[in-house]
Protein backbone atom coordinates (compact mmCIF):
# COMPACT_ATOMS: atom_id res chain seq x y z
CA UNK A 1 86.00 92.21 118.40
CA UNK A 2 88.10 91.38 121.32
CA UNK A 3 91.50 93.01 122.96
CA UNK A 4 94.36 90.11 123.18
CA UNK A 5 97.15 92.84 123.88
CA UNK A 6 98.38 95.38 125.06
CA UNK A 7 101.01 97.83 124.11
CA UNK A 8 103.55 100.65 124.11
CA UNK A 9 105.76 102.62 121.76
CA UNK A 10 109.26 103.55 122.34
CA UNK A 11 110.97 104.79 118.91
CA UNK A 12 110.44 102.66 116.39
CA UNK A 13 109.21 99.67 118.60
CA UNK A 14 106.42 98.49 120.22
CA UNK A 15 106.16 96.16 123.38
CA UNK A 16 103.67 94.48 125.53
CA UNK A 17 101.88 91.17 125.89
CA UNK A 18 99.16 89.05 124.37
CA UNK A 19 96.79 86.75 125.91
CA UNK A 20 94.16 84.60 124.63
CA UNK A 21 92.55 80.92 126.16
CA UNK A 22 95.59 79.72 124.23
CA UNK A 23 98.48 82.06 124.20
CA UNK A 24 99.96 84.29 126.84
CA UNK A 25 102.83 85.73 125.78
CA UNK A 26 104.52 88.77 127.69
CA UNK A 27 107.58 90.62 126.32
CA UNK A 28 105.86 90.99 123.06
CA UNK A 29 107.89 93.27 120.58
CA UNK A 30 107.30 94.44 117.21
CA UNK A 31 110.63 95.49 115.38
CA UNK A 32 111.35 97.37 112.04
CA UNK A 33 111.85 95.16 109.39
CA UNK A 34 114.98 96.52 108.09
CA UNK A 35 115.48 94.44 105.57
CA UNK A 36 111.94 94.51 104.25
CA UNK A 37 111.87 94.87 100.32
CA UNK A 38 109.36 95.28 97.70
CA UNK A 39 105.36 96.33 98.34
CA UNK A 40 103.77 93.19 99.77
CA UNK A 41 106.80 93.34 102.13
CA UNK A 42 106.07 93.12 105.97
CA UNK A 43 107.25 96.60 107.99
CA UNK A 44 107.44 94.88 111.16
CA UNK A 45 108.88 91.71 112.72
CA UNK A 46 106.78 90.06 116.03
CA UNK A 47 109.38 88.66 118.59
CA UNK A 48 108.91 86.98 121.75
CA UNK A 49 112.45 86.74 123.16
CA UNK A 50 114.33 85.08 119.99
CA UNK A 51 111.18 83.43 118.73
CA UNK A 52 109.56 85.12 116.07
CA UNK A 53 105.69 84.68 115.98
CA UNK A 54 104.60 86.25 112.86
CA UNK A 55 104.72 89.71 110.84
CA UNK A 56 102.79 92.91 110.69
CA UNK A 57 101.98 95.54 108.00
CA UNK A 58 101.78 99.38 108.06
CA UNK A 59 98.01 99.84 106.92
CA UNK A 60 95.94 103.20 106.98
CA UNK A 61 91.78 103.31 107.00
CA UNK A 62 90.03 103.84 104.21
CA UNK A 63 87.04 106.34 106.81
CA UNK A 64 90.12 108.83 108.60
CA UNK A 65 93.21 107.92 107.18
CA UNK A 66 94.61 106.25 110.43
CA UNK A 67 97.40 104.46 110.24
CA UNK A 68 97.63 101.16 112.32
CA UNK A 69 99.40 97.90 112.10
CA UNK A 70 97.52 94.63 110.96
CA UNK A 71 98.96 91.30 112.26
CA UNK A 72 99.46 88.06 111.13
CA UNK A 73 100.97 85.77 114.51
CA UNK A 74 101.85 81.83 113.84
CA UNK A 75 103.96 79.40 115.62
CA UNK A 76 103.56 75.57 114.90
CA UNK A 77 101.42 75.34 118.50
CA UNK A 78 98.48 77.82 116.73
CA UNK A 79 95.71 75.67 115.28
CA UNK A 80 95.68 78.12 112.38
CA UNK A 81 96.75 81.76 112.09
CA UNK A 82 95.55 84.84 114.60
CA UNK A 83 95.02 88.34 112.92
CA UNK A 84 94.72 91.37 114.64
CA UNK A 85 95.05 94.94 114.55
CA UNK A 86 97.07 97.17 116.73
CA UNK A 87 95.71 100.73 117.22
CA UNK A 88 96.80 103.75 118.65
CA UNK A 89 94.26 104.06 121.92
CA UNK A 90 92.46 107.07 122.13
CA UNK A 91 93.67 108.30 125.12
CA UNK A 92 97.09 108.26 123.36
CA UNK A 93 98.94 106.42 126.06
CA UNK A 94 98.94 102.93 124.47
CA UNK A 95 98.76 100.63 121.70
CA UNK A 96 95.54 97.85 121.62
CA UNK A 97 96.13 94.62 119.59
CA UNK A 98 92.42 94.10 118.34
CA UNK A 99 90.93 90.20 116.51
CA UNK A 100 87.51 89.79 115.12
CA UNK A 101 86.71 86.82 113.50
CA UNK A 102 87.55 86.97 109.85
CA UNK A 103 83.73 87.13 107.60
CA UNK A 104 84.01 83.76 105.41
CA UNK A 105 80.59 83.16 103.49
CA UNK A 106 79.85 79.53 103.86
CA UNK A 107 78.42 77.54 100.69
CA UNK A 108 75.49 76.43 103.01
């Protein structure tokens, strides 16, 4: 597990920045979807000035019930896809976007 970002909430939003080796991005914002519909539908938008950069989902925990936002970011200079979680920190001050390296079992 590794923190790429950083954020805060104001209303409805959140802002902040990511960095990786690959990617720094300040002015990161995640927006209401507004015109999200049906299940499967994404509840937030990820915008880095006019560019958007990928989606996010309201999620909860199966162990406490927590609620927390799982990303998908993308942008044609990305290799492949990042995902990452953002979680409330627990000194309740901030927001911390969190990626681990998805488990794929390999056919070895």
């Amino acid at each position: 597990m590794a923190t790429i970002g950083t954020f805060k909430k104001t209303g409805n939003e959140y802002t902040g920045e990511i960095f990786t080796l690959s990617l720094q991005a300040k002015g990161v914002r995640l927006v209401p979807d507004l015109r999200a519909s049906g299940e499967n539908a994404p509840s937030h938008r990820v915008l880095v000035g006019r560019a958007e950069i990928g989606a996010a989902w309201t999620k909860k925990s199966n162990d406490s019930g927590r609620e927390y936002l799982g990303l998908k970011l993308d942008d044609p200079s990305f290799a492949a896809p990042i995902y990452a979680n953002l979680f409330d920190d627990e000194d309740g001050e901030g927001y911390s976007l969190i990626w681990s390296r998805p488990n794929t079992r390999r056919g070895d």
